[in-house]
Every structure is written in structure tokens, then in C-alpha cells.
Protein backbone atom coordinates (compact mmCIF):
# COMPACT_ATOMS: atom_id res chain seq x y z
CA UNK A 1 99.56 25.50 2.06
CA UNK A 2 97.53 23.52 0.00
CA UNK A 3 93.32 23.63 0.34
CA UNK A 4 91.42 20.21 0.41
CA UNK A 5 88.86 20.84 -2.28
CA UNK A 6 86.54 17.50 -1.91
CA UNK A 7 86.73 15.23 0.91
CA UNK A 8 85.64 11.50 1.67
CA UNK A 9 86.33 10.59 5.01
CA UNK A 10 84.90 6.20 5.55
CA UNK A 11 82.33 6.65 3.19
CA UNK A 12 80.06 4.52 2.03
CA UNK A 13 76.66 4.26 0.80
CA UNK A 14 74.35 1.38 0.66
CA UNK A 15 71.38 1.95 -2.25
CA UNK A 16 67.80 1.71 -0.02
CA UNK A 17 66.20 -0.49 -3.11
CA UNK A 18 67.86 -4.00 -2.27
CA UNK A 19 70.63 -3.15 0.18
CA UNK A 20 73.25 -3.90 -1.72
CA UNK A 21 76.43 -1.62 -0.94
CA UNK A 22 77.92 0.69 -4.38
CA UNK A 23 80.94 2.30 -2.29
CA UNK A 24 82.68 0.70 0.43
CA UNK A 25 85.37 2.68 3.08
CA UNK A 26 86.67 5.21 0.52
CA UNK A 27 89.08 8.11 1.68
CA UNK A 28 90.05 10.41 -0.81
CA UNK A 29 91.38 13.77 -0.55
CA UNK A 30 91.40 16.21 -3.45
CA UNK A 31 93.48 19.16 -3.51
CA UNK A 32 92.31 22.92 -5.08
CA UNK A 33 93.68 22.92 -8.70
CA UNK A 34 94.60 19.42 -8.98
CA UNK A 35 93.72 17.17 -11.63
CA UNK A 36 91.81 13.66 -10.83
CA UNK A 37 90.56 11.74 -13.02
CA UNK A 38 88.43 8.30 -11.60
CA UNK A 39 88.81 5.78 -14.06
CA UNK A 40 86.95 2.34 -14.11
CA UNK A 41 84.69 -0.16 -15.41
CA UNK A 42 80.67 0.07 -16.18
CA UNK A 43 78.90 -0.51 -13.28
CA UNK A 44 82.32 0.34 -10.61
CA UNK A 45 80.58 3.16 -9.12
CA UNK A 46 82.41 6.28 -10.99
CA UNK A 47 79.02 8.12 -11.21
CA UNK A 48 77.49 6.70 -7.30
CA UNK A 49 81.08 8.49 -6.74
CA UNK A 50 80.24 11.69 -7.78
CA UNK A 51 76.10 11.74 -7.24
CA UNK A 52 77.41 11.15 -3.42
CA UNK A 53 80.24 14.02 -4.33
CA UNK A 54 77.34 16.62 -4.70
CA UNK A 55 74.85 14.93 -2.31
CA UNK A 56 72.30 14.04 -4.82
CA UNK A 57 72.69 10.46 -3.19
CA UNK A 58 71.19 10.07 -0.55
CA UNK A 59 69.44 13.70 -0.30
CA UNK A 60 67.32 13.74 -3.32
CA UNK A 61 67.84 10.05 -4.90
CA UNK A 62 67.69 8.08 -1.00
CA UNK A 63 69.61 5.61 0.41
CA UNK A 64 72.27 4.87 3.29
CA UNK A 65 75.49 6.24 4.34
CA UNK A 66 78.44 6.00 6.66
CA UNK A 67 80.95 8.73 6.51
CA UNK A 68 81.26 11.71 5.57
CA UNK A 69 81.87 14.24 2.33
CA UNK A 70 83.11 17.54 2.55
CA UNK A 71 83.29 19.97 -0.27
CA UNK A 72 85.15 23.49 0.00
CA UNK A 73 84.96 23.26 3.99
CA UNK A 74 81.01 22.44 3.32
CA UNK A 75 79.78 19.13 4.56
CA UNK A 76 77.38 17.84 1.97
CA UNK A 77 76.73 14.48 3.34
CA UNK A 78 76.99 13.19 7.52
């Protein structure tokens, strides 16, 4: 049986500045020792993605969320 390594469950996060939203309803599910690669263009929110991933946003850099991220059974963002 397969572990869930990094979890989004409706996530998304608003930035506190001017309100505008950077991720919007994402559910993603990443397995222990799978491969993932997030591909996109500048500005798509591959690094808001993974600042929220490791709970620098909104903990330490501020702003909103809905959701939730869990990471090895720890949840780093309600």
C-alpha cells in the first residue's frame, strides 16, 4: 500500500496585499517515491505551489487560505 507523501485537499490561497487569488481549488495527491514534476508558465503559481507546500505561505510570508496541506501525515497548513 502506497503512502500519500504531500497532500492538497480544496486549497487555495488568496495573497493579503491586494486580494487577488494565486491558487484556486487544487487537489493533488503525491505518492512516496514518485516523481512530479509541475510544469508551467512565469507567473502560474509553480513556486505559490510549493511556498504553500512547506507553509512558508501564509505562516511566515501572510495571506489567506481555504483547504488544507498535509505533508508525511503532518498538516502544515488548515
Amino acid at each position: 500500500m502506497s503512502k500519500k507523501a504531500i497532500t492538497f485537499s480544496n486549497f487555495s490561497y488568496w495573497a493579503n496585499e491586494n486580494d487577488t487569488q494565486l491558487l484556486h481549488d487544487i487537489n493533488l495527491e503525491i505518492e512516496e517515491g514518485e516523481f512530479v514534476i509541475i510544469l508551467g508558465p512565469s507567473g502560474s503559481g509553480k513556486s505559490t505551489l510549493a511556498l504553500c507546500c512547506n507553509g512558508i505561505y501564509p505562516s511566515v510570508l501572510g495571506g489567506c487560505i481555504e483547504g488544507s496541506v498535509t505533508v508525511s501525515d503532518l498538516q502544515v497548513v488548515k
